[in-house]
PDB file of N, CA and C in Angstrom:
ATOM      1  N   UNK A   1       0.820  -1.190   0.000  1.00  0.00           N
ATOM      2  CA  UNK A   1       0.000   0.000   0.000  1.00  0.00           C
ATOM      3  C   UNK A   1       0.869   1.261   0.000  1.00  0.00           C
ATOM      4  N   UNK A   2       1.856   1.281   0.685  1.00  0.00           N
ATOM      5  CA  UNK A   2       2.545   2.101   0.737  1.00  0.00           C
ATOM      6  C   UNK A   2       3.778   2.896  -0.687  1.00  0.00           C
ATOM      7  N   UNK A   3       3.793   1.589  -1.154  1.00  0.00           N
ATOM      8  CA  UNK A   3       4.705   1.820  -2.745  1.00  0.00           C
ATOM      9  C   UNK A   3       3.859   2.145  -3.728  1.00  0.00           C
ATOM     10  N   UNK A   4       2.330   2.154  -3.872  1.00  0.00           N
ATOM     11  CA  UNK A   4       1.331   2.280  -4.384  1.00  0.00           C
ATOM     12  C   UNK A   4       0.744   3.925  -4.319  1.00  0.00           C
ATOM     13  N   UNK A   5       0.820   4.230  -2.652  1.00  0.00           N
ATOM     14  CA  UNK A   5       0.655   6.183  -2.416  1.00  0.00           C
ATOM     15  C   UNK A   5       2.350   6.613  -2.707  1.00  0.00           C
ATOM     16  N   UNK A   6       3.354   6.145  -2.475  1.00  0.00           N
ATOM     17  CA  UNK A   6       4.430   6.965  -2.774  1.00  0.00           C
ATOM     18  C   UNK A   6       4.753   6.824  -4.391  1.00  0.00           C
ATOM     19  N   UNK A   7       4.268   6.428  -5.085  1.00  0.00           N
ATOM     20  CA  UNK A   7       4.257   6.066  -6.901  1.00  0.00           C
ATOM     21  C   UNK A   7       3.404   7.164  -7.244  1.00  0.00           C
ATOM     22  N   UNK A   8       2.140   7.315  -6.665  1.00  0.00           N
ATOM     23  CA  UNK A   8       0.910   8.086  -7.329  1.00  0.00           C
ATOM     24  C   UNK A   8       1.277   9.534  -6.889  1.00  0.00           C
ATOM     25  N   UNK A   9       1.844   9.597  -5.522  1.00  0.00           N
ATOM     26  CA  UNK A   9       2.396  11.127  -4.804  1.00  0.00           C
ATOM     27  C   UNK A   9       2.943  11.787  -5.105  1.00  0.00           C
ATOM     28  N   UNK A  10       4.306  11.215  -5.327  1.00  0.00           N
ATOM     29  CA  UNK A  10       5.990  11.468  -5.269  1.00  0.00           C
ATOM     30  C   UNK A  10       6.051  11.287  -6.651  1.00  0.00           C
ATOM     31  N   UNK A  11       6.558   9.899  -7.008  1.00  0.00           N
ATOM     32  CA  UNK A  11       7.161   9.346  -8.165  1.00  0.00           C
ATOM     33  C   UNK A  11       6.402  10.737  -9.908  1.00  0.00           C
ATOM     34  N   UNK A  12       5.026   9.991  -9.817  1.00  0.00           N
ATOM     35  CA  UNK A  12       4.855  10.710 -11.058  1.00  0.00           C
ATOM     36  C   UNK A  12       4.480  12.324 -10.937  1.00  0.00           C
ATOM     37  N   UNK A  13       4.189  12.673 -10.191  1.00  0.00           N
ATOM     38  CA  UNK A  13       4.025  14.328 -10.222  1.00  0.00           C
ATOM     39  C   UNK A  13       5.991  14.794 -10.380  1.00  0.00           C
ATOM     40  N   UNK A  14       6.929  14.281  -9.760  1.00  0.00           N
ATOM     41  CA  UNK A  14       7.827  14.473  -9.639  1.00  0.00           C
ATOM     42  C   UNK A  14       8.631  14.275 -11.339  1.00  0.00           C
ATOM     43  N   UNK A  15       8.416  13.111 -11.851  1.00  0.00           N
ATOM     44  CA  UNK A  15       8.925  12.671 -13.091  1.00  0.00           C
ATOM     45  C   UNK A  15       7.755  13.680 -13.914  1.00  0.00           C
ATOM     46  N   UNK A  16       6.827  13.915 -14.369  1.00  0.00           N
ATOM     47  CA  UNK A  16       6.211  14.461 -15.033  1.00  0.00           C
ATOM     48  C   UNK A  16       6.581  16.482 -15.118  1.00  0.00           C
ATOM     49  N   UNK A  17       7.086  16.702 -13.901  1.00  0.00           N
ATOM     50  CA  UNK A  17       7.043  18.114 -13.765  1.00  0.00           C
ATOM     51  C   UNK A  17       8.862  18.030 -14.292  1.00  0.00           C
ATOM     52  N   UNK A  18       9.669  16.887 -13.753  1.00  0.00           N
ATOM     53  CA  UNK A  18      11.204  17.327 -14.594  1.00  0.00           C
ATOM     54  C   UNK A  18      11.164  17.136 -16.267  1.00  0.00           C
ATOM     55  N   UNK A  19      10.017  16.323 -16.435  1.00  0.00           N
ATOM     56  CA  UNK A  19      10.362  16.297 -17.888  1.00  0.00           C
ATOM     57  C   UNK A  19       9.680  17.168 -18.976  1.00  0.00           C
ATOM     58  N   UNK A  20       8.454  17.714 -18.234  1.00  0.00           N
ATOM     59  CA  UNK A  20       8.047  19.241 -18.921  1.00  0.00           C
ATOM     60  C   UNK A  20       9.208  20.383 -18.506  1.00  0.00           C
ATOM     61  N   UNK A  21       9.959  20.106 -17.316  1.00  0.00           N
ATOM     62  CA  UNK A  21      10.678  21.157 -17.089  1.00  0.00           C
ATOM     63  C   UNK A  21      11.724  21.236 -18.215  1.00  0.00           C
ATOM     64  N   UNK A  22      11.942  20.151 -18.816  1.00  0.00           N
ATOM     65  CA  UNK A  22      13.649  19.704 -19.031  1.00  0.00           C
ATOM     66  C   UNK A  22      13.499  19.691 -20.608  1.00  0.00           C
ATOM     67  N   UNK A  23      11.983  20.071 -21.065  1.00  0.00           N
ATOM     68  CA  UNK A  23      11.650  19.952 -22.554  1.00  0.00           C
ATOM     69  C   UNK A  23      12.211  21.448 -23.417  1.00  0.00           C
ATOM     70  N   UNK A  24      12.240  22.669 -22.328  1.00  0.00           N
ATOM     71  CA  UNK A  24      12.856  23.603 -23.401  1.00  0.00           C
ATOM     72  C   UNK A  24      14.502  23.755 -23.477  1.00  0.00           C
ATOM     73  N   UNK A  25      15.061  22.572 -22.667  1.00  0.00           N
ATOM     74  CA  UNK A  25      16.153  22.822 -22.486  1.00  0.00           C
ATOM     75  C   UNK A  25      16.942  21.969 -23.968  1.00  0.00           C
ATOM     76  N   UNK A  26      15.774  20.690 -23.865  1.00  0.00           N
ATOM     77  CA  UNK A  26      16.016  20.190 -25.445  1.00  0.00           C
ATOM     78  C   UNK A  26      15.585  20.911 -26.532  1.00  0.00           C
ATOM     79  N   UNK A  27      14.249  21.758 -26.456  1.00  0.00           N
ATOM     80  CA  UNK A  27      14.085  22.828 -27.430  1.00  0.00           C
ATOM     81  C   UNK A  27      14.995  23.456 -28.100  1.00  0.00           C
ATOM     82  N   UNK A  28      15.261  24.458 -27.273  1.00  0.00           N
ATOM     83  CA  UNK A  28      15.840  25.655 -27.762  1.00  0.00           C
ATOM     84  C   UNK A  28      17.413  25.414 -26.973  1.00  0.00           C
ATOM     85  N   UNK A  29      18.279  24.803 -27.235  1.00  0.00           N
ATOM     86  CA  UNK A  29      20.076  24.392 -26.651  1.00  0.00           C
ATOM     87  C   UNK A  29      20.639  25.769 -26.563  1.00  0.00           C
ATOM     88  N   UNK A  30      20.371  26.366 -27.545  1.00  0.00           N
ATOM     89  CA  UNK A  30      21.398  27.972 -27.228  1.00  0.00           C
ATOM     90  C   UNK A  30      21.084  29.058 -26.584  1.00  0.00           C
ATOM     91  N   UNK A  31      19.279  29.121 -25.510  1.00  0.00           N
ATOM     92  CA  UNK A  31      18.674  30.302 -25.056  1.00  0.00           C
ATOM     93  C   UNK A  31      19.427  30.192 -23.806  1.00  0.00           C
ATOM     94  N   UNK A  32      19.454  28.573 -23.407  1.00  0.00           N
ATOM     95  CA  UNK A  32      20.070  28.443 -21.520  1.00  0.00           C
ATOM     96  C   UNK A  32      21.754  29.141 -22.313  1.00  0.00           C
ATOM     97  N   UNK A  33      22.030  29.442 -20.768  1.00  0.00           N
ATOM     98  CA  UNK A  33      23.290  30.062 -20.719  1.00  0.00           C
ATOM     99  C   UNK A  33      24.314  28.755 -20.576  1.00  0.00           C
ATOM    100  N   UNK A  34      24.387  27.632 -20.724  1.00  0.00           N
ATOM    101  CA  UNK A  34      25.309  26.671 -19.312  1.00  0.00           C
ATOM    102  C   UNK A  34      25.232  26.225 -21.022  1.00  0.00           C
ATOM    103  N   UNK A  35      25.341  25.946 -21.827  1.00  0.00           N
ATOM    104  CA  UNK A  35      25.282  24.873 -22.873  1.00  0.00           C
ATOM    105  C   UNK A  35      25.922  25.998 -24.229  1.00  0.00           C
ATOM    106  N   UNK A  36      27.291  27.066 -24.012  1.00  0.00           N
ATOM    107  CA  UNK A  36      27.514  27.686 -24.569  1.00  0.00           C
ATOM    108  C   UNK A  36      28.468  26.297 -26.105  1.00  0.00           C
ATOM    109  N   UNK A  37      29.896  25.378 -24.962  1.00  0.00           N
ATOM    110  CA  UNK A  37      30.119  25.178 -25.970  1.00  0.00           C
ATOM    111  C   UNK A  37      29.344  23.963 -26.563  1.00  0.00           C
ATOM    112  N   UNK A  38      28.651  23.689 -26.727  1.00  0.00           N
ATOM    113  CA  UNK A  38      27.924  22.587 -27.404  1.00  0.00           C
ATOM    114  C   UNK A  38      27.605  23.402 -28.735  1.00  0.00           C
ATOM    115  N   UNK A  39      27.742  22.460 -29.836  1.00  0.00           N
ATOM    116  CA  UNK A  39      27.768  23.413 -31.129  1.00  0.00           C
ATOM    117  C   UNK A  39      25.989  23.575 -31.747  1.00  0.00           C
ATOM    118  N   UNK A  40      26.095  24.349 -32.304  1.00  0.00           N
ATOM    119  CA  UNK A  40      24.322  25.316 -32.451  1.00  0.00           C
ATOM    120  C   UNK A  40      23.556  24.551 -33.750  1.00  0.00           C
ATOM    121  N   UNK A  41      24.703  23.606 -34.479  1.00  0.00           N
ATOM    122  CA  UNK A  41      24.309  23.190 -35.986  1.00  0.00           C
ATOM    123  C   UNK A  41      23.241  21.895 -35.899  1.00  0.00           C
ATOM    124  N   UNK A  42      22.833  21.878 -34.428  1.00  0.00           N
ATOM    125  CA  UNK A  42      21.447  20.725 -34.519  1.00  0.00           C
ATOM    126  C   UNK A  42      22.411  19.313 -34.106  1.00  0.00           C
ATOM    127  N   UNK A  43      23.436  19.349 -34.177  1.00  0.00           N
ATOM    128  CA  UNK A  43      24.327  18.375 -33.882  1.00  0.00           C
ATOM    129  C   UNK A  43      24.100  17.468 -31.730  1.00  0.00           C
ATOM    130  N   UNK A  44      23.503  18.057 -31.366  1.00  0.00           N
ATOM    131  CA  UNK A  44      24.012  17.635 -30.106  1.00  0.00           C
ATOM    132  C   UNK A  44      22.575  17.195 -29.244  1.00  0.00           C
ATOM    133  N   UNK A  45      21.408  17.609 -30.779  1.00  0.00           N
ATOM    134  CA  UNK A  45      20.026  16.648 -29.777  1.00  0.00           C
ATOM    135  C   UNK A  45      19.811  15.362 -29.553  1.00  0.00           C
ATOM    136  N   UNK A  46      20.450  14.748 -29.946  1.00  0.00           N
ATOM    137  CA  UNK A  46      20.120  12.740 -29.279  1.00  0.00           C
ATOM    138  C   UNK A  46      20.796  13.402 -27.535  1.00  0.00           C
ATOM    139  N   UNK A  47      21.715  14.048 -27.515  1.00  0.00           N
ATOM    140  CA  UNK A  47      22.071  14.026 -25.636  1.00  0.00           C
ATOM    141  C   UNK A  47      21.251  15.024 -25.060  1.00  0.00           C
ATOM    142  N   UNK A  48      20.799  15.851 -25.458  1.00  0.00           N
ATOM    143  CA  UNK A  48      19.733  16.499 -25.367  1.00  0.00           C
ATOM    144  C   UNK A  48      18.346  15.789 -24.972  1.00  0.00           C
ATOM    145  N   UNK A  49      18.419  14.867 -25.570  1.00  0.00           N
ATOM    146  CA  UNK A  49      16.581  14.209 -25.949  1.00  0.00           C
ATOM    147  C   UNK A  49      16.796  13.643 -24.548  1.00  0.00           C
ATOM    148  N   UNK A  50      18.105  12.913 -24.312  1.00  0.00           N
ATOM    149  CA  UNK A  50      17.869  12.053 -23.154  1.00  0.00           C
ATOM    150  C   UNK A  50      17.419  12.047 -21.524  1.00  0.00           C
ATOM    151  N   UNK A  51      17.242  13.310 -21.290  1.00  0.00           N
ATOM    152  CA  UNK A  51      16.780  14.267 -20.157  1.00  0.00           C
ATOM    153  C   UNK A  51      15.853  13.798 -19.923  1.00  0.00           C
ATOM    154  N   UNK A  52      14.676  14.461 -20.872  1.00  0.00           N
ATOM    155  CA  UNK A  52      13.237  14.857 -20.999  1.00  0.00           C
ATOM    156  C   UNK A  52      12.969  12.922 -21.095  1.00  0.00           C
ATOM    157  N   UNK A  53      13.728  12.404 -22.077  1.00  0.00           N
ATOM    158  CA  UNK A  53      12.804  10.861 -22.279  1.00  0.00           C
ATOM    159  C   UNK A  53      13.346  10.248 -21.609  1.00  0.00           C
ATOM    160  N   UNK A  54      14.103  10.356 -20.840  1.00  0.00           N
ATOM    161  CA  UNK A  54      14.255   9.232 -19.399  1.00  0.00           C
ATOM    162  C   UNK A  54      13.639   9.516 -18.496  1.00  0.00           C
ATOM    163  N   UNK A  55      13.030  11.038 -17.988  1.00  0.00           N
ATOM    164  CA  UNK A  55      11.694  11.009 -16.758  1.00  0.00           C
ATOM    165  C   UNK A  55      10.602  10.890 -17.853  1.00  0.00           C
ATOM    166  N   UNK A  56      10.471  10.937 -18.458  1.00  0.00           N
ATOM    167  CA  UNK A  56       8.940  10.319 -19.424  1.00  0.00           C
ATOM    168  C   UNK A  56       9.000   9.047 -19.373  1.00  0.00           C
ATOM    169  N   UNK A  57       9.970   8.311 -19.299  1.00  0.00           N
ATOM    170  CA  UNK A  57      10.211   6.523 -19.486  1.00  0.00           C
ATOM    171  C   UNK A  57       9.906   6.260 -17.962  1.00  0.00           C
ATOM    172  N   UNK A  58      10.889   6.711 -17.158  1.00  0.00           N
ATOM    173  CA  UNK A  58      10.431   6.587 -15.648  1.00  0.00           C
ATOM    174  C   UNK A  58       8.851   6.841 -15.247  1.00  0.00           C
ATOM    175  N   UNK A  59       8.335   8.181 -15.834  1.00  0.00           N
ATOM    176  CA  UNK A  59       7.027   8.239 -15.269  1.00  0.00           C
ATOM    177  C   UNK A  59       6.377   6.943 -16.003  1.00  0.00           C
ATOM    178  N   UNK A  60       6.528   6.697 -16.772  1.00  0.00           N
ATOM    179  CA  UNK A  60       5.569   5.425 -17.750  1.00  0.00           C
ATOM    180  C   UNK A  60       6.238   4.294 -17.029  1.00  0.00           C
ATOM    181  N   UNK A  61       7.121   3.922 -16.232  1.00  0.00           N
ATOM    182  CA  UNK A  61       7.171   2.914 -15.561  1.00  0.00           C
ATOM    183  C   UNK A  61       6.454   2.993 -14.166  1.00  0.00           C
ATOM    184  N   UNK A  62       6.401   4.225 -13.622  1.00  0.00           N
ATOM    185  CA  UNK A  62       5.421   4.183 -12.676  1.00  0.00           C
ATOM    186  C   UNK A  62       4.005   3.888 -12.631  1.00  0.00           C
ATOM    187  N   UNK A  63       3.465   4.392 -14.118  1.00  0.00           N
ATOM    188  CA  UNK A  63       2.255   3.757 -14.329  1.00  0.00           C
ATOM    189  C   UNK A  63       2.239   2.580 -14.420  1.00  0.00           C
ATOM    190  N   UNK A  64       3.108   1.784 -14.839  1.00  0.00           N
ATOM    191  CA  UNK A  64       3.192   0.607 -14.620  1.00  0.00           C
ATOM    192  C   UNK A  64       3.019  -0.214 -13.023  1.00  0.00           C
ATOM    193  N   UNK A  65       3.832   0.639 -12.866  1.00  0.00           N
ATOM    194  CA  UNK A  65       3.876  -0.032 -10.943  1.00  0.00           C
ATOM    195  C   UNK A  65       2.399   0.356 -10.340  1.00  0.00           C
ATOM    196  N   UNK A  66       1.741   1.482 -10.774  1.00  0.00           N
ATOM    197  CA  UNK A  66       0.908   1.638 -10.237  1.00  0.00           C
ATOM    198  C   UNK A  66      -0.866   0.886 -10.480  1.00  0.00           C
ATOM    199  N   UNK A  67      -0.255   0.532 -11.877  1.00  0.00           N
ATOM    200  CA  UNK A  67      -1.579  -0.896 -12.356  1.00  0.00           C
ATOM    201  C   UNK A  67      -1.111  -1.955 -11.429  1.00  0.00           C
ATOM    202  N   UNK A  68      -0.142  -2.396 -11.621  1.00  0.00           N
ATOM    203  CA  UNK A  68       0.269  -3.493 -10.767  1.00  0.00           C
ATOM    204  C   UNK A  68       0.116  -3.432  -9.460  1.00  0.00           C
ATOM    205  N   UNK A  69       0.312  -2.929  -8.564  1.00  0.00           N
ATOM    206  CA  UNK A  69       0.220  -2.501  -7.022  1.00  0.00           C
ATOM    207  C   UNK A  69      -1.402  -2.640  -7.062  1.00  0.00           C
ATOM    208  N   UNK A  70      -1.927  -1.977  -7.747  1.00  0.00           N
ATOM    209  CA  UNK A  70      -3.646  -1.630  -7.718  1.00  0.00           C
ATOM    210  C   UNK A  70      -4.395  -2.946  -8.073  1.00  0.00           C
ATOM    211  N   UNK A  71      -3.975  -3.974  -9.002  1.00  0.00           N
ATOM    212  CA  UNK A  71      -4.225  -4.942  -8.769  1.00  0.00           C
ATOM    213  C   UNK A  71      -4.058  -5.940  -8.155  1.00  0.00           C
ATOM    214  N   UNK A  72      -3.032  -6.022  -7.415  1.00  0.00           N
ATOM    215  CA  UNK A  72      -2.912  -6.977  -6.361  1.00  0.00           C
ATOM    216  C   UNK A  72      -3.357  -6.519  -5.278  1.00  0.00           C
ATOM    217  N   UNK A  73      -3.786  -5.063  -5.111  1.00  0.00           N
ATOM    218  CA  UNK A  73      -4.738  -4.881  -4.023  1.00  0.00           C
ATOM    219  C   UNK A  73      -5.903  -4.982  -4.077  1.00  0.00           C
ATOM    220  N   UNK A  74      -6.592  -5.330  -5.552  1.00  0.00           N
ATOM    221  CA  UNK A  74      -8.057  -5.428  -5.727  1.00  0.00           C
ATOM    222  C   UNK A  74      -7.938  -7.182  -5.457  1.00  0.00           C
ATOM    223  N   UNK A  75      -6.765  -7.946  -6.115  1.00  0.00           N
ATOM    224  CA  UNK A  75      -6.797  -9.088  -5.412  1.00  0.00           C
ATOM    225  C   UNK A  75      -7.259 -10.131  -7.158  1.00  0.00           C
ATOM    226  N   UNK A  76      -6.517  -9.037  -8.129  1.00  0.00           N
ATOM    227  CA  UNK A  76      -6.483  -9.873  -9.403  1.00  0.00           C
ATOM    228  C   UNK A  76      -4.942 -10.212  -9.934  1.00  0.00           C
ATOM    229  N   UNK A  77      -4.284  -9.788  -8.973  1.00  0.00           N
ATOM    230  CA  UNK A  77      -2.973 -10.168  -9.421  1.00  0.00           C
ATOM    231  C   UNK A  77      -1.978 -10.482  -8.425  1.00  0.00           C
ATOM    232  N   UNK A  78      -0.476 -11.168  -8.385  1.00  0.00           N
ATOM    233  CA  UNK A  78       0.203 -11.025  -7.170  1.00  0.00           C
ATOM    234  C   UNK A  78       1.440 -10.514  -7.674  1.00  0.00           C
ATOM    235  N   UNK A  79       1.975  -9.919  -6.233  1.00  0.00           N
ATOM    236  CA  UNK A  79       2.489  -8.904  -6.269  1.00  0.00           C
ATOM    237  C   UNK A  79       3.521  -9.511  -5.023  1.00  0.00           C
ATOM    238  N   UNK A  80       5.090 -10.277  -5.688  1.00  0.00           N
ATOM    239  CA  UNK A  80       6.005 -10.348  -5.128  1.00  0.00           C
ATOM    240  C   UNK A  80       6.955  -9.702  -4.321  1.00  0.00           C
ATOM    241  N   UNK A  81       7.363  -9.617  -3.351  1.00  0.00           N
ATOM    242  CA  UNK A  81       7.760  -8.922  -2.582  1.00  0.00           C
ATOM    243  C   UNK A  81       9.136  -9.581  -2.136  1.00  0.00           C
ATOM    244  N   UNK A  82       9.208 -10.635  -2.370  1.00  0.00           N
ATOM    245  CA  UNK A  82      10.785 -11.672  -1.594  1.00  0.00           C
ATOM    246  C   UNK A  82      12.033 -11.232  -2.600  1.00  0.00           C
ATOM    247  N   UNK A  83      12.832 -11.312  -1.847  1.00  0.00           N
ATOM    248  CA  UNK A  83      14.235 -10.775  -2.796  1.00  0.00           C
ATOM    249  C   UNK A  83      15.076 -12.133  -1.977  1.00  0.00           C
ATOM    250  N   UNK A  84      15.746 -12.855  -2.554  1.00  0.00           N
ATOM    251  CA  UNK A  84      16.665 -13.906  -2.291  1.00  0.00           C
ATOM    252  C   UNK A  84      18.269 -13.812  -3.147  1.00  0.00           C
ATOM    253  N   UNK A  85      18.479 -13.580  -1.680  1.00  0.00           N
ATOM    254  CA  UNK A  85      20.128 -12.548  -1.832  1.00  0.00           C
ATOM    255  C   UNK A  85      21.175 -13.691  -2.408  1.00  0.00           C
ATOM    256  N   UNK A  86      22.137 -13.385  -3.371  1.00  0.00           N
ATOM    257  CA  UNK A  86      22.561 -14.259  -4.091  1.00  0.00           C
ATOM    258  C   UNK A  86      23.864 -14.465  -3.031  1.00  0.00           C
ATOM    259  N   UNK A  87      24.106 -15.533  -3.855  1.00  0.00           N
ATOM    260  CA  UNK A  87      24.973 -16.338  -2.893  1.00  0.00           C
ATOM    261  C   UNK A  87      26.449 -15.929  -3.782  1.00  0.00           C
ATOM    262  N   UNK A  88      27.434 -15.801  -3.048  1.00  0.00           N
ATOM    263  CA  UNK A  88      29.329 -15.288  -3.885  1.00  0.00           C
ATOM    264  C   UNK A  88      29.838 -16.282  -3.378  1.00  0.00           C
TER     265      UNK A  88
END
């Protein structure tokens, strides 16, 4: 229950607000001040992109966690919890 309110709370309001935040920074590369030498010729958006679509990937994995959690609390699915620590 608890990984279920801290997913819906925390997790996606948190991932959703960095990756609208982090979208004009892939926009527009030459308005921020901090990204002078990176070159202006369109060359440097794949490292750019990766900001914004890794909290978009994260928030879409939270939706994930959060179907899942929600169904094993309605009691249509199970929802493992054991971790079995490997042996060296």
């Amino acid at each position: 229950m608890a990984g279920l309110i801290g997913t819906v709370l925390f997790l996606l309001p948190t991932m959703t607000l960095l990756a609208y935040f982090s979208w004009p920074l892939f926009k527009n590369p030459g308005r921020s001040g901090n990204f002078r030498a990176m070159p202006v010729d369109g060359s440097c958006w794949p490292v750019l992109l990766q900001v914004p679509l890794g909290f978009g990937l994260l928030a879409l994995q939270g939706v994930s966690e959060t179907i899942k959690r929600a169904a094993a609390l309605h009691g249509d699915g199970r929802f493992e919890t054991h971790y079995e620590r490997l042996v060296q």
